[in-house]
PDB file of N, CA and C in Angstrom:
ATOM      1  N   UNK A   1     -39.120 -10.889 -32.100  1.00  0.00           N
ATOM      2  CA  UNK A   1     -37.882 -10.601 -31.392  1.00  0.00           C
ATOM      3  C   UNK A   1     -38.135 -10.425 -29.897  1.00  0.00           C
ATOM      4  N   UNK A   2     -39.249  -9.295 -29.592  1.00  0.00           N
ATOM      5  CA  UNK A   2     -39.289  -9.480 -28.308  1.00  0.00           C
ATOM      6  C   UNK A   2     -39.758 -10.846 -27.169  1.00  0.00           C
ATOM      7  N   UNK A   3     -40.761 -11.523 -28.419  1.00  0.00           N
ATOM      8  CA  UNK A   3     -41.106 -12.960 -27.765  1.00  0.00           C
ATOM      9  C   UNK A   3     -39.961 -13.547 -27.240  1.00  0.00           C
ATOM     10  N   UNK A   4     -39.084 -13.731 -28.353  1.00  0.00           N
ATOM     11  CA  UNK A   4     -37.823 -14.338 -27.854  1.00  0.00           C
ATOM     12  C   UNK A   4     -37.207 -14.119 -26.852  1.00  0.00           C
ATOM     13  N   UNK A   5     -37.270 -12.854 -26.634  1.00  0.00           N
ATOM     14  CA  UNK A   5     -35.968 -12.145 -25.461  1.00  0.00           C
ATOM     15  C   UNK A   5     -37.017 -12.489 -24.127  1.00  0.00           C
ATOM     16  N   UNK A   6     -38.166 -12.704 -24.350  1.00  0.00           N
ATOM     17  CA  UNK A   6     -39.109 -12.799 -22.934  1.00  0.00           C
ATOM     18  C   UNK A   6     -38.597 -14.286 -22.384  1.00  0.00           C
ATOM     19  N   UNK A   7     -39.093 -14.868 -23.515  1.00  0.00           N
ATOM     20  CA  UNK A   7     -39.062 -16.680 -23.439  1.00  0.00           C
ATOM     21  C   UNK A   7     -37.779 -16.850 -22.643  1.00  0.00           C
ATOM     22  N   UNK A   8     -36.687 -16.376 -23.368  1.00  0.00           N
ATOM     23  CA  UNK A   8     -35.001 -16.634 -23.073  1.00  0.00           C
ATOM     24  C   UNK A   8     -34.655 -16.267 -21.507  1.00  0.00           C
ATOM     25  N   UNK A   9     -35.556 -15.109 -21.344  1.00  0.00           N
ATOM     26  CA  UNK A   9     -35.443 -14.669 -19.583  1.00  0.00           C
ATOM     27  C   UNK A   9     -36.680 -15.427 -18.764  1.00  0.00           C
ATOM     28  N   UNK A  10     -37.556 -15.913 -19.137  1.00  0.00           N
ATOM     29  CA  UNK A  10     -38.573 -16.388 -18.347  1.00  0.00           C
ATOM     30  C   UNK A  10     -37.565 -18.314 -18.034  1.00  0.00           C
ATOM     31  N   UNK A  11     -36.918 -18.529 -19.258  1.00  0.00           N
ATOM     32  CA  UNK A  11     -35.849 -19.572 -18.898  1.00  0.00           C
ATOM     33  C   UNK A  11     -35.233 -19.779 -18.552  1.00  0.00           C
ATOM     34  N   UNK A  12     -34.730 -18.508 -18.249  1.00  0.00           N
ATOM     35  CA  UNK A  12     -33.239 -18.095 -17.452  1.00  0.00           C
ATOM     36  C   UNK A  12     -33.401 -18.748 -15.685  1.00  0.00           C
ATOM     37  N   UNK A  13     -34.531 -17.901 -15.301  1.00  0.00           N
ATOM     38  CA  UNK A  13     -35.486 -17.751 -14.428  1.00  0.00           C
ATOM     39  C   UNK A  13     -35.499 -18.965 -14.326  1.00  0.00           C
ATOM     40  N   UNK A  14     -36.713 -19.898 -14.792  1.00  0.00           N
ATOM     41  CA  UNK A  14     -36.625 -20.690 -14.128  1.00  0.00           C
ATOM     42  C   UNK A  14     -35.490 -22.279 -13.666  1.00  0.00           C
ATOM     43  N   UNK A  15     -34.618 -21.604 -14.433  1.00  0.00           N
ATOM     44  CA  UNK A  15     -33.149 -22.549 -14.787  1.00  0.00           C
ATOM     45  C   UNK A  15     -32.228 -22.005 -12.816  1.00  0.00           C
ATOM     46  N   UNK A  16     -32.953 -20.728 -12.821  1.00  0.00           N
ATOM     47  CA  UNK A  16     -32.215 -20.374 -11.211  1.00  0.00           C
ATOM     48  C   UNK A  16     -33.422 -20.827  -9.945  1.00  0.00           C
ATOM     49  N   UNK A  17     -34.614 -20.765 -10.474  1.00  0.00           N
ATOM     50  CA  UNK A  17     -35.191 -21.093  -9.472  1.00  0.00           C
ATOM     51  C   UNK A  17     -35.516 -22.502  -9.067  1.00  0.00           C
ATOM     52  N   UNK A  18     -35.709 -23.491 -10.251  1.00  0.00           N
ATOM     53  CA  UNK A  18     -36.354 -24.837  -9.962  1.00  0.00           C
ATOM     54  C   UNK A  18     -35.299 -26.023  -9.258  1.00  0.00           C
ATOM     55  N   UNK A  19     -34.157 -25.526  -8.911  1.00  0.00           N
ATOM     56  CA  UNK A  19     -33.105 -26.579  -8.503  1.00  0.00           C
ATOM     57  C   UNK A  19     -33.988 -26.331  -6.986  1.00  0.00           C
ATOM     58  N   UNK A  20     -33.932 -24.707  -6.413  1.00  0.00           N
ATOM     59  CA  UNK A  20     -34.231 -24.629  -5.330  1.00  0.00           C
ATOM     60  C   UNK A  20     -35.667 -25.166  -4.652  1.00  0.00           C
ATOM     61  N   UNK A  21     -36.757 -25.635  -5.594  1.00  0.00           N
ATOM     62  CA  UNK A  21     -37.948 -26.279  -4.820  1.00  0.00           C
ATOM     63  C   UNK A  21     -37.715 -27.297  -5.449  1.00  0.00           C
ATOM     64  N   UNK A  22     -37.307 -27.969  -6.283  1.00  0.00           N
ATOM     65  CA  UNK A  22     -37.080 -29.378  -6.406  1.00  0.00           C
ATOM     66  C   UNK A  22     -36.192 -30.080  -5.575  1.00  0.00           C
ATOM     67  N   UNK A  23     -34.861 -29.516  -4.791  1.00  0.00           N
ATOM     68  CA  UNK A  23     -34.248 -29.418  -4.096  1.00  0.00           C
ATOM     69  C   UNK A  23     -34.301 -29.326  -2.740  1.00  0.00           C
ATOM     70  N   UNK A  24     -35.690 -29.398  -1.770  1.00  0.00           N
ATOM     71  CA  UNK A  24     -35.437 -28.185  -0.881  1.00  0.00           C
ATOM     72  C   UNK A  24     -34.637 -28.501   0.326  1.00  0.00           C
ATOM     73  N   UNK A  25     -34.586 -29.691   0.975  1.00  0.00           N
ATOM     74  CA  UNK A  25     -33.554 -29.765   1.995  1.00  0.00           C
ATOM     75  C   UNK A  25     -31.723 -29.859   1.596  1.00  0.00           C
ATOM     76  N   UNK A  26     -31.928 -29.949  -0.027  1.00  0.00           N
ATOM     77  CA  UNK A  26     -30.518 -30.453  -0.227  1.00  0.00           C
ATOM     78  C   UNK A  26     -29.308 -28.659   0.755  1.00  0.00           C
ATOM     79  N   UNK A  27     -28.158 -29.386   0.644  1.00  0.00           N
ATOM     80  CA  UNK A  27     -27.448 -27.950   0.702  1.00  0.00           C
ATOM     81  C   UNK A  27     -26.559 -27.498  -0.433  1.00  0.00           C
ATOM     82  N   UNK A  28     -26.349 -26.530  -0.418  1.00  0.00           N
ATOM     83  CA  UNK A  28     -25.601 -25.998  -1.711  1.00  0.00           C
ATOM     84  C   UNK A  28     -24.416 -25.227  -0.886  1.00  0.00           C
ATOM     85  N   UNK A  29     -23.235 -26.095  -1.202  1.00  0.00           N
ATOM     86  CA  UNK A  29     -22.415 -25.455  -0.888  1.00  0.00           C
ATOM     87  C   UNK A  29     -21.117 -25.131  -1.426  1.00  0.00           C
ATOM     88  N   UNK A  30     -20.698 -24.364  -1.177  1.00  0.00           N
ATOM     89  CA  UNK A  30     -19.148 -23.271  -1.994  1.00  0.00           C
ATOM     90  C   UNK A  30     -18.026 -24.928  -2.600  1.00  0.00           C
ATOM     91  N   UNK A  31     -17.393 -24.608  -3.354  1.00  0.00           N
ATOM     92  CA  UNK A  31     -16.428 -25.483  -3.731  1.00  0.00           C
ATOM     93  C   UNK A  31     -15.088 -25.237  -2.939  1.00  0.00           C
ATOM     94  N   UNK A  32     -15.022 -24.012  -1.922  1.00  0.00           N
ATOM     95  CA  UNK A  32     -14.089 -23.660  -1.067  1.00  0.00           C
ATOM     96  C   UNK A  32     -14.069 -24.817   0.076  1.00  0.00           C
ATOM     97  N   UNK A  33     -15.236 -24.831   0.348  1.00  0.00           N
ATOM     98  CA  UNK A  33     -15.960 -25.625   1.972  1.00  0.00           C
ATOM     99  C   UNK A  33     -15.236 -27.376   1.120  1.00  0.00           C
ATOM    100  N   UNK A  34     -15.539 -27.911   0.220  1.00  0.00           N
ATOM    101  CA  UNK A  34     -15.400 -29.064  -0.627  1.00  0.00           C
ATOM    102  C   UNK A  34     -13.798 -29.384  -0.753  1.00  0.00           C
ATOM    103  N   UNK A  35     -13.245 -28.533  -0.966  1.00  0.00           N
ATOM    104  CA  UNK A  35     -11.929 -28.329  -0.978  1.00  0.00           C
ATOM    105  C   UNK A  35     -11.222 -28.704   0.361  1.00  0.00           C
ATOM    106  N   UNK A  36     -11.391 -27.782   1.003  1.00  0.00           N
ATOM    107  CA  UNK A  36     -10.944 -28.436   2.482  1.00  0.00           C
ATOM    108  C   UNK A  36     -11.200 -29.553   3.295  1.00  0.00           C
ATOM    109  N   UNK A  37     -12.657 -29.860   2.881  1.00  0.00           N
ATOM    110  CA  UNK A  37     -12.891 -30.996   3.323  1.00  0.00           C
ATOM    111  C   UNK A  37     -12.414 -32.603   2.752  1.00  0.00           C
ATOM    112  N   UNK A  38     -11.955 -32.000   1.470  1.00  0.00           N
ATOM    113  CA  UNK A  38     -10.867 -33.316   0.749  1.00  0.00           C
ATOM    114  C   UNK A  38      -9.665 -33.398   1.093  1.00  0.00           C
ATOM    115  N   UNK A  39      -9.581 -31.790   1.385  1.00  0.00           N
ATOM    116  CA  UNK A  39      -7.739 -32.121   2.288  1.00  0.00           C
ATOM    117  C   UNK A  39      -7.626 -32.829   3.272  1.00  0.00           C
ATOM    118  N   UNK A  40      -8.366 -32.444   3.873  1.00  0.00           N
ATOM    119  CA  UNK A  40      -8.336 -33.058   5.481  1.00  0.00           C
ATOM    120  C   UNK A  40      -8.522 -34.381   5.658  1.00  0.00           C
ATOM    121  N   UNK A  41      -9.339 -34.922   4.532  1.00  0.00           N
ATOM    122  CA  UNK A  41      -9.497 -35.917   4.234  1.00  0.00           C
ATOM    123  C   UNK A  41      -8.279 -37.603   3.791  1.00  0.00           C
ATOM    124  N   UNK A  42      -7.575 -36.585   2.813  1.00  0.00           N
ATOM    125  CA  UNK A  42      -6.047 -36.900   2.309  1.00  0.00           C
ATOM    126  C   UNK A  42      -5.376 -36.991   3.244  1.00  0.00           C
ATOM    127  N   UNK A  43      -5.100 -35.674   3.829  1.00  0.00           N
ATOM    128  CA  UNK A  43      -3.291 -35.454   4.448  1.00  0.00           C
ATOM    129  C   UNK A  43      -3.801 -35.141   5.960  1.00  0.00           C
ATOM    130  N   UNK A  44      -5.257 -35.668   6.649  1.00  0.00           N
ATOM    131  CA  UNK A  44      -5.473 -36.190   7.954  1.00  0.00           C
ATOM    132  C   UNK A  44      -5.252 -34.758   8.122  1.00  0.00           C
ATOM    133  N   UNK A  45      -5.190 -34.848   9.893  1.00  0.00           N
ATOM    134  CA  UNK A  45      -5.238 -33.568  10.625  1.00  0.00           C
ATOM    135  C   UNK A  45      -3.748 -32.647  10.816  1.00  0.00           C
ATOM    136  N   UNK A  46      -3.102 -32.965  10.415  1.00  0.00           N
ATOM    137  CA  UNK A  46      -1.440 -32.590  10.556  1.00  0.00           C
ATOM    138  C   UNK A  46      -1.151 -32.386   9.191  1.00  0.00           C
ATOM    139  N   UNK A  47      -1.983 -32.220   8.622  1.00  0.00           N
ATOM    140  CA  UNK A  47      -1.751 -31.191   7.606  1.00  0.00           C
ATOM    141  C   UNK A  47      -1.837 -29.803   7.850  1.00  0.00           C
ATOM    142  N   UNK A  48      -0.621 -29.069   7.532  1.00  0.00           N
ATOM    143  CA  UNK A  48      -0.960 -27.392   7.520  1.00  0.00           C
ATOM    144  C   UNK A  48      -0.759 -26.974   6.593  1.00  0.00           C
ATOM    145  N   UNK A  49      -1.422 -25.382   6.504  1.00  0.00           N
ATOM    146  CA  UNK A  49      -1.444 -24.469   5.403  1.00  0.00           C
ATOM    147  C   UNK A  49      -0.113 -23.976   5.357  1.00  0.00           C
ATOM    148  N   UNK A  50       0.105 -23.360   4.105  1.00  0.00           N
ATOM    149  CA  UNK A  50       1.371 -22.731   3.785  1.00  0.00           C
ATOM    150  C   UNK A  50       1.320 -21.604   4.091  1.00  0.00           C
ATOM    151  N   UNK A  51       0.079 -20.888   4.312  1.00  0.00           N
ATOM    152  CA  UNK A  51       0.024 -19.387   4.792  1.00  0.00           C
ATOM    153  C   UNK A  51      -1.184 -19.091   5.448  1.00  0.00           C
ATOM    154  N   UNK A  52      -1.515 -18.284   5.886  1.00  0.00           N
ATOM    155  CA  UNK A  52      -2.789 -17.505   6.135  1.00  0.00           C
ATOM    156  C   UNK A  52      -2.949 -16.310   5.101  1.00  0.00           C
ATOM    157  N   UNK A  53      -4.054 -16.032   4.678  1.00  0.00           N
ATOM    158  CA  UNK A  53      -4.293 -14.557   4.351  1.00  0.00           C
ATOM    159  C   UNK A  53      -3.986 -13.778   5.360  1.00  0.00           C
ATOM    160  N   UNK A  54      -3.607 -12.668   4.441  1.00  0.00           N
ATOM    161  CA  UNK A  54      -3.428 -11.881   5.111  1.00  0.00           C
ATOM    162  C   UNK A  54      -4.037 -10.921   5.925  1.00  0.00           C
ATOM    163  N   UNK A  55      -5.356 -10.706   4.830  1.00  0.00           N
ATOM    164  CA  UNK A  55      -6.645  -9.938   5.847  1.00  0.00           C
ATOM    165  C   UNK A  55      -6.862 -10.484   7.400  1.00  0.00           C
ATOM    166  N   UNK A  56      -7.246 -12.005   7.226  1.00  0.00           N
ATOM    167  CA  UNK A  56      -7.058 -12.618   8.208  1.00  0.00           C
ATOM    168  C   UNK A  56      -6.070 -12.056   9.839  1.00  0.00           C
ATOM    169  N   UNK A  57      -5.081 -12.137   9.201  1.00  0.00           N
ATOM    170  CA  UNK A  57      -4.192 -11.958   9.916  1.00  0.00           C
ATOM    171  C   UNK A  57      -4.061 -10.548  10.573  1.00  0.00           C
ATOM    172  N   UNK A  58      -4.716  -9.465   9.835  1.00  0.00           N
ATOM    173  CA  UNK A  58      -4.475  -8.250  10.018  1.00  0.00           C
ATOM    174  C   UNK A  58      -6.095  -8.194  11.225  1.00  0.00           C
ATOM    175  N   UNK A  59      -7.130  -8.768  10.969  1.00  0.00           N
ATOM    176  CA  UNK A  59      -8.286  -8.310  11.792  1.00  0.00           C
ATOM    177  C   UNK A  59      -7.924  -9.962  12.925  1.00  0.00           C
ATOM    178  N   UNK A  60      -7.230 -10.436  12.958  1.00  0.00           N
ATOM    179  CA  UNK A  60      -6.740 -11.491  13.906  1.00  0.00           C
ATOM    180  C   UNK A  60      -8.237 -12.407  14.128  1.00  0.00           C
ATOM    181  N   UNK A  61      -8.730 -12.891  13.146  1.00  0.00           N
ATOM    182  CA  UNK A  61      -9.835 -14.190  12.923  1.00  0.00           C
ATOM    183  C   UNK A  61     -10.210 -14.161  11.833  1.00  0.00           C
ATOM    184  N   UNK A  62     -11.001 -15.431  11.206  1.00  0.00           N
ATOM    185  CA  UNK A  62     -11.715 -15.485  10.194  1.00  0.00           C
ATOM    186  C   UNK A  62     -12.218 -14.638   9.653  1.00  0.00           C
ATOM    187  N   UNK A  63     -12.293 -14.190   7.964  1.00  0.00           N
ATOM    188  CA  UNK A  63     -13.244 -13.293   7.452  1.00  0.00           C
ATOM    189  C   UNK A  63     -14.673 -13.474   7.220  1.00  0.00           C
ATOM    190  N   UNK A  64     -15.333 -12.887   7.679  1.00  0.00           N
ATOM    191  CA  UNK A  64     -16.903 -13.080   7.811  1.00  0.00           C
ATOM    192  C   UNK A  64     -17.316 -13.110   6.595  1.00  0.00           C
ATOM    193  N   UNK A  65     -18.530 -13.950   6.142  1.00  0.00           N
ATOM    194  CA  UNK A  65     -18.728 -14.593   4.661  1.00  0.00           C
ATOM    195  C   UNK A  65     -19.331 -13.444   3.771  1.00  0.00           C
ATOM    196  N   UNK A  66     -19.933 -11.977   4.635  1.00  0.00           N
ATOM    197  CA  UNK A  66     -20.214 -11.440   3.746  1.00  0.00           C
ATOM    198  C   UNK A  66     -19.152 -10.497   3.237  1.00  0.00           C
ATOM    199  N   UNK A  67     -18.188 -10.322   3.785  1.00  0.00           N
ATOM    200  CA  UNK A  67     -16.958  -9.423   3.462  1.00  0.00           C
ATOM    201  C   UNK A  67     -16.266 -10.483   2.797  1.00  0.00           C
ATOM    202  N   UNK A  68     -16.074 -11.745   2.696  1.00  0.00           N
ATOM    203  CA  UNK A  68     -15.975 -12.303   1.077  1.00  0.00           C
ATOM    204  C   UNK A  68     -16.895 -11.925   0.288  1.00  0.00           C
ATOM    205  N   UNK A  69     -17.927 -12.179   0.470  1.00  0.00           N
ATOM    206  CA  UNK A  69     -18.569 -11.701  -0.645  1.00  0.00           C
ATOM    207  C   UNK A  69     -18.538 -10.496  -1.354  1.00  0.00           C
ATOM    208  N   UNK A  70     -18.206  -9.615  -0.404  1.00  0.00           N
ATOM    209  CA  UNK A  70     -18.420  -8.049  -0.907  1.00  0.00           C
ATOM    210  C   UNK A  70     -17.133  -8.128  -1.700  1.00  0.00           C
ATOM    211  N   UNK A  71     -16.191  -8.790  -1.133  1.00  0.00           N
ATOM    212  CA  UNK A  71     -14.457  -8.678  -2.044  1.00  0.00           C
ATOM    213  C   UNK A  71     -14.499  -9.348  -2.916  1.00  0.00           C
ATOM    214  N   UNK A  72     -15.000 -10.169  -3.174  1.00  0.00           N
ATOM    215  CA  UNK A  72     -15.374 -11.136  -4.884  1.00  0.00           C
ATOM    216  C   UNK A  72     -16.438 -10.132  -5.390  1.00  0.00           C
ATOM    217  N   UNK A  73     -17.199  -9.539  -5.039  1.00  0.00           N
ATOM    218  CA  UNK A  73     -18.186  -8.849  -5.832  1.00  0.00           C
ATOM    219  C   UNK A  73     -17.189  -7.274  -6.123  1.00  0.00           C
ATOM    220  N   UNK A  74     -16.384  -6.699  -5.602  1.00  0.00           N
ATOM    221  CA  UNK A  74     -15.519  -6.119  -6.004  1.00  0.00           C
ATOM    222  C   UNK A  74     -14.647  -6.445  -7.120  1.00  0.00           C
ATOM    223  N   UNK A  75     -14.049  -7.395  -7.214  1.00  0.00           N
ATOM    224  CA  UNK A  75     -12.920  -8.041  -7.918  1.00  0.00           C
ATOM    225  C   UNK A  75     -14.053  -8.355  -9.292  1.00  0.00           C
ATOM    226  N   UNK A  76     -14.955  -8.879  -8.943  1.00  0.00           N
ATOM    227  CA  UNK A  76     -15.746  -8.790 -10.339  1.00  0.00           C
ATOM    228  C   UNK A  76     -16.667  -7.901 -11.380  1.00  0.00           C
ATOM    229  N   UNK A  77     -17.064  -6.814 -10.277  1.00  0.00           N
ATOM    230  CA  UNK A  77     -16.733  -5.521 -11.179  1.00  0.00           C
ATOM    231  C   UNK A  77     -15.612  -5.205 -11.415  1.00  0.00           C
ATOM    232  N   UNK A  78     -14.723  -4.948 -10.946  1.00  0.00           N
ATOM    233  CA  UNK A  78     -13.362  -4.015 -11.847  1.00  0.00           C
ATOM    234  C   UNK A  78     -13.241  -4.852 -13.247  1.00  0.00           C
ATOM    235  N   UNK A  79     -13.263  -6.165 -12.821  1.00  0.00           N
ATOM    236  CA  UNK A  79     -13.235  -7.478 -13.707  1.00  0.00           C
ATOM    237  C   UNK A  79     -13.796  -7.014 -15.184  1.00  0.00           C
ATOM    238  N   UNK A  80     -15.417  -6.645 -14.868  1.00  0.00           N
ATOM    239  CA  UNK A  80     -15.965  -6.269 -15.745  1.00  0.00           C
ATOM    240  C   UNK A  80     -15.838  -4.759 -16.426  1.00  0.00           C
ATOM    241  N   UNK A  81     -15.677  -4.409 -15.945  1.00  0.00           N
ATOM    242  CA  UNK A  81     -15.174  -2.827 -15.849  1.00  0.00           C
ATOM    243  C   UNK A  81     -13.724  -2.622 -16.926  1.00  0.00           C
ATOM    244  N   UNK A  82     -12.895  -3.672 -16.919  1.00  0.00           N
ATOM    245  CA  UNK A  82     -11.609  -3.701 -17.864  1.00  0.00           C
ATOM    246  C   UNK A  82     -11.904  -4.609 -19.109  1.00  0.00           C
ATOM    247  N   UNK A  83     -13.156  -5.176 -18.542  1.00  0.00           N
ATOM    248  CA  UNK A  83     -13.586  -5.812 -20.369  1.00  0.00           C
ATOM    249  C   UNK A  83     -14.112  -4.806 -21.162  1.00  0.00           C
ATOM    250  N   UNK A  84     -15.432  -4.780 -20.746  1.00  0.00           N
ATOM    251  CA  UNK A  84     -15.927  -3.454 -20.942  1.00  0.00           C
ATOM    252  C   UNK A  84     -14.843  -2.152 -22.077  1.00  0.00           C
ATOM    253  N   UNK A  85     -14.785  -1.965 -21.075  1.00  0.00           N
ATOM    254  CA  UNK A  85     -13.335  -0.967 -21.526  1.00  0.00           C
ATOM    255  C   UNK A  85     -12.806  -1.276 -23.116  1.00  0.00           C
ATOM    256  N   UNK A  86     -12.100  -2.262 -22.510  1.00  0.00           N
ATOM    257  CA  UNK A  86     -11.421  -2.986 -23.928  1.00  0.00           C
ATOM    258  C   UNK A  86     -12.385  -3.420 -25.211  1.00  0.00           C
ATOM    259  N   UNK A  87     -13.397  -3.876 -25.083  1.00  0.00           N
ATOM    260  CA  UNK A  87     -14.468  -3.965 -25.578  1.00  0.00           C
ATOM    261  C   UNK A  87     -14.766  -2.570 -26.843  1.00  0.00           C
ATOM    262  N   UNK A  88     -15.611  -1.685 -25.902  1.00  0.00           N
ATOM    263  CA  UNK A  88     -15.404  -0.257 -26.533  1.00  0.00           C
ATOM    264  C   UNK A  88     -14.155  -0.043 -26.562  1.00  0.00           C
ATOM    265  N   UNK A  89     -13.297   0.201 -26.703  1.00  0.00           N
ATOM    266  CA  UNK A  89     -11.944   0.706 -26.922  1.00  0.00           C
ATOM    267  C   UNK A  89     -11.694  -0.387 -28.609  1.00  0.00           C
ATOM    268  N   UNK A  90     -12.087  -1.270 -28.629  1.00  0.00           N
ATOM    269  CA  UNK A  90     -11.785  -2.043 -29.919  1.00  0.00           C
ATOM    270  C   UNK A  90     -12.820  -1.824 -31.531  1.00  0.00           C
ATOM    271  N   UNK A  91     -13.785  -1.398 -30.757  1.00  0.00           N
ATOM    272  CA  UNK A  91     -15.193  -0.985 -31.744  1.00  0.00           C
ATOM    273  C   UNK A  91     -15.143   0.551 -32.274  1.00  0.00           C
ATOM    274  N   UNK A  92     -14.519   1.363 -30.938  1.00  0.00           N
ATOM    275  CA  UNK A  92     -14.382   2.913 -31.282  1.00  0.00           C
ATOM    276  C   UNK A  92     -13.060   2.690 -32.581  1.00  0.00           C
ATOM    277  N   UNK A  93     -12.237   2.416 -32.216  1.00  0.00           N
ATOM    278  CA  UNK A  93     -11.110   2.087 -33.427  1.00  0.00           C
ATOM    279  C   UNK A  93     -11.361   1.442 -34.288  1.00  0.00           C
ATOM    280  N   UNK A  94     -12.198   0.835 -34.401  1.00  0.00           N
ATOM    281  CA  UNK A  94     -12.755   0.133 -35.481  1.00  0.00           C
ATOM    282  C   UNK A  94     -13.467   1.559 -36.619  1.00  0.00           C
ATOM    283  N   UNK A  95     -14.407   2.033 -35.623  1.00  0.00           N
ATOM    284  CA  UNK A  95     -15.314   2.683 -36.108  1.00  0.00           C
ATOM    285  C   UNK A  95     -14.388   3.926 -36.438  1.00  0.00           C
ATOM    286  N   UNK A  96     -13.559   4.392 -35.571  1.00  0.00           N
ATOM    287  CA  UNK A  96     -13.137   5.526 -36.058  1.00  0.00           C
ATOM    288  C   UNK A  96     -12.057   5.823 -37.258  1.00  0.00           C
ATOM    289  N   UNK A  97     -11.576   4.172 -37.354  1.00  0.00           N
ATOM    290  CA  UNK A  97     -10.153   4.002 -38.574  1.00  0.00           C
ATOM    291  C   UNK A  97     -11.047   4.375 -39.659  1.00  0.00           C
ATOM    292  N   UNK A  98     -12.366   3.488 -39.825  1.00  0.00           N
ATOM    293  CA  UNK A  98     -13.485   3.517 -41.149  1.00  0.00           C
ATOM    294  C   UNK A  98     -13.473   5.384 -41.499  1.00  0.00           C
ATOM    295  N   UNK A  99     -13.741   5.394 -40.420  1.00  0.00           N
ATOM    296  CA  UNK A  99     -14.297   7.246 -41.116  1.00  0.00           C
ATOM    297  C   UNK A  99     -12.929   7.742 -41.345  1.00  0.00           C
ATOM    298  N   UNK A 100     -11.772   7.588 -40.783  1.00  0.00           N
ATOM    299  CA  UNK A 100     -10.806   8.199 -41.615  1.00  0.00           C
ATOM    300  C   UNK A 100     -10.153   7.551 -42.747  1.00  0.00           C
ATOM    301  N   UNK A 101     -10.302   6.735 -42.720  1.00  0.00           N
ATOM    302  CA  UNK A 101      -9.774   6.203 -44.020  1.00  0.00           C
ATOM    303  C   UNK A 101     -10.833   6.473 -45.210  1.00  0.00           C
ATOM    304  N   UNK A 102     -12.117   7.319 -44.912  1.00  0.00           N
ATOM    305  CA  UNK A 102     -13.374   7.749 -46.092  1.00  0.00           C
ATOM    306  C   UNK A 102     -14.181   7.088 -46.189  1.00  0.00           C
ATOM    307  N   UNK A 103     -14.553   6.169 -45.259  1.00  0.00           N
ATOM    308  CA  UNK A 103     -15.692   5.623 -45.216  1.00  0.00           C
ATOM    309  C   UNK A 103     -16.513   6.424 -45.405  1.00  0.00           C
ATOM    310  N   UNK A 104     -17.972   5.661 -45.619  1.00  0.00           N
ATOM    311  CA  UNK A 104     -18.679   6.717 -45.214  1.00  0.00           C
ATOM    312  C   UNK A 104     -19.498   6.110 -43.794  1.00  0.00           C
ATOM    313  N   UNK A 105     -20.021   7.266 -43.122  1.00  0.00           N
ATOM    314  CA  UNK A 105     -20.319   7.194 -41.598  1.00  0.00           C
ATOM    315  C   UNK A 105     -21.302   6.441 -41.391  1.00  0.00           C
ATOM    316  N   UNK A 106     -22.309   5.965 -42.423  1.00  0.00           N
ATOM    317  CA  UNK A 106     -23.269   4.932 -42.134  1.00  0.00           C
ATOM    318  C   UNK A 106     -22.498   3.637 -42.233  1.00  0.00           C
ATOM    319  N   UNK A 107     -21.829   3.391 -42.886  1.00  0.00           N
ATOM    320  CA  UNK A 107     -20.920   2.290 -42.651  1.00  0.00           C
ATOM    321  C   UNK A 107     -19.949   1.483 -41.941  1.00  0.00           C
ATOM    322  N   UNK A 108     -19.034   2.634 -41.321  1.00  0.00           N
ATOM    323  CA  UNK A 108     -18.660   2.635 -40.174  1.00  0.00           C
ATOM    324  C   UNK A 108     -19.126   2.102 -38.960  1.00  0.00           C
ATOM    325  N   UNK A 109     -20.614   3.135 -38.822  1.00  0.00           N
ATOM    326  CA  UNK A 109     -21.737   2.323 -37.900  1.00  0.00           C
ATOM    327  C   UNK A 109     -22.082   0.984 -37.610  1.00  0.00           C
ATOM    328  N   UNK A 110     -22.258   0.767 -39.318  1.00  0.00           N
ATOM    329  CA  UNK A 110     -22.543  -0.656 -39.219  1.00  0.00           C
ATOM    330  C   UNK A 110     -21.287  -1.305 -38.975  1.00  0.00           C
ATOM    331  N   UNK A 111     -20.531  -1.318 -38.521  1.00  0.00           N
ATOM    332  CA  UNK A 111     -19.518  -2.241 -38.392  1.00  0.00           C
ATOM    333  C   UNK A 111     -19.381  -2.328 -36.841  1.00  0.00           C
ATOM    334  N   UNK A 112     -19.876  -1.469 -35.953  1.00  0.00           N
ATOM    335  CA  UNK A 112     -19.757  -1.536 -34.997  1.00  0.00           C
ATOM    336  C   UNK A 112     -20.532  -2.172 -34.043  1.00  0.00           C
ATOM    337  N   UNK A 113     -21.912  -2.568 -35.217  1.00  0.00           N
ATOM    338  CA  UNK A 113     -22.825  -3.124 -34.103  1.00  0.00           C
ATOM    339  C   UNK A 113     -22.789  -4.651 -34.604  1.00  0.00           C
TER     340      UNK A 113
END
C-alpha cells in the first residue's frame, strides 16, 4: 500500500515537472491571454468590451497578476471549504441515522469510510 501511494506521487511529480525541461524555451500561457488574442483577432481593433471589472475600475488600472492570483486562490478555498463541508455533513448523517436507528457503532463506522 505504501509502495503504491509513493509510486502514485513520485508520478504525480514527475507528470508536473517533465513538460518544464523537455519544454524549456516554450511559453506557457493563461487561456485568458489566448482568449483575447482570438478576439482581436475576429472583431479587429474596434472591438470593445461590454464592461470593465470593477476592481479595475475602483484602483483606476489593471489588476496586477498576483492579486489575481491571490483572488482565484481565495475563491478556491472557500470553493473547497463548501465541499468539504457538505462532504462531512453527508457521512455524519449517514453515520449518525445508523446509530439511531440501532445500529450497532462498529457498523455505522464502517459505512463512513
Amino acid at each position: 500500500m505504501k509502495k503504491s501511494i509513493i509510486i502514485m506521487i513520485l508520478v504525480v511529480v514527475l507528470i508536473m515537472f517533465i513538460p518544464i525541461f523537455v519544454f524549456r524555451n516554450a511559453e506557457f500561457k493563461g487561456s485568458d491571454g489566448a482568449g483575447s488574442e482570438m478576439v482581436e483577432e475576429i472583431a479587429g481593433k474596434e472591438h470593445e468590451p461590454w464592461f470593465e471589472p470593477i476592481l479595475e475600475i475602483l484602483i483606476g488600472g489593471e489588476i496586477p497578476g498576483e492579486i489575481e492570483t491571490l483572488i482565484f486562490c481565495i475563491q478556491t478555498g472557500i470553493g473547497v471549504g463548501v465541499l468539504a463541508y457538505c462532504f462531512g455533513y453527508l457521512v455524519s448523517r449517514k453515520k449518525y441515522s445508523c446509530a439511531k436507528n440501532g445500529q450497532d457503532k462498529s457498523e455505522a463506522e464502517n459505512l463512513s469510510v
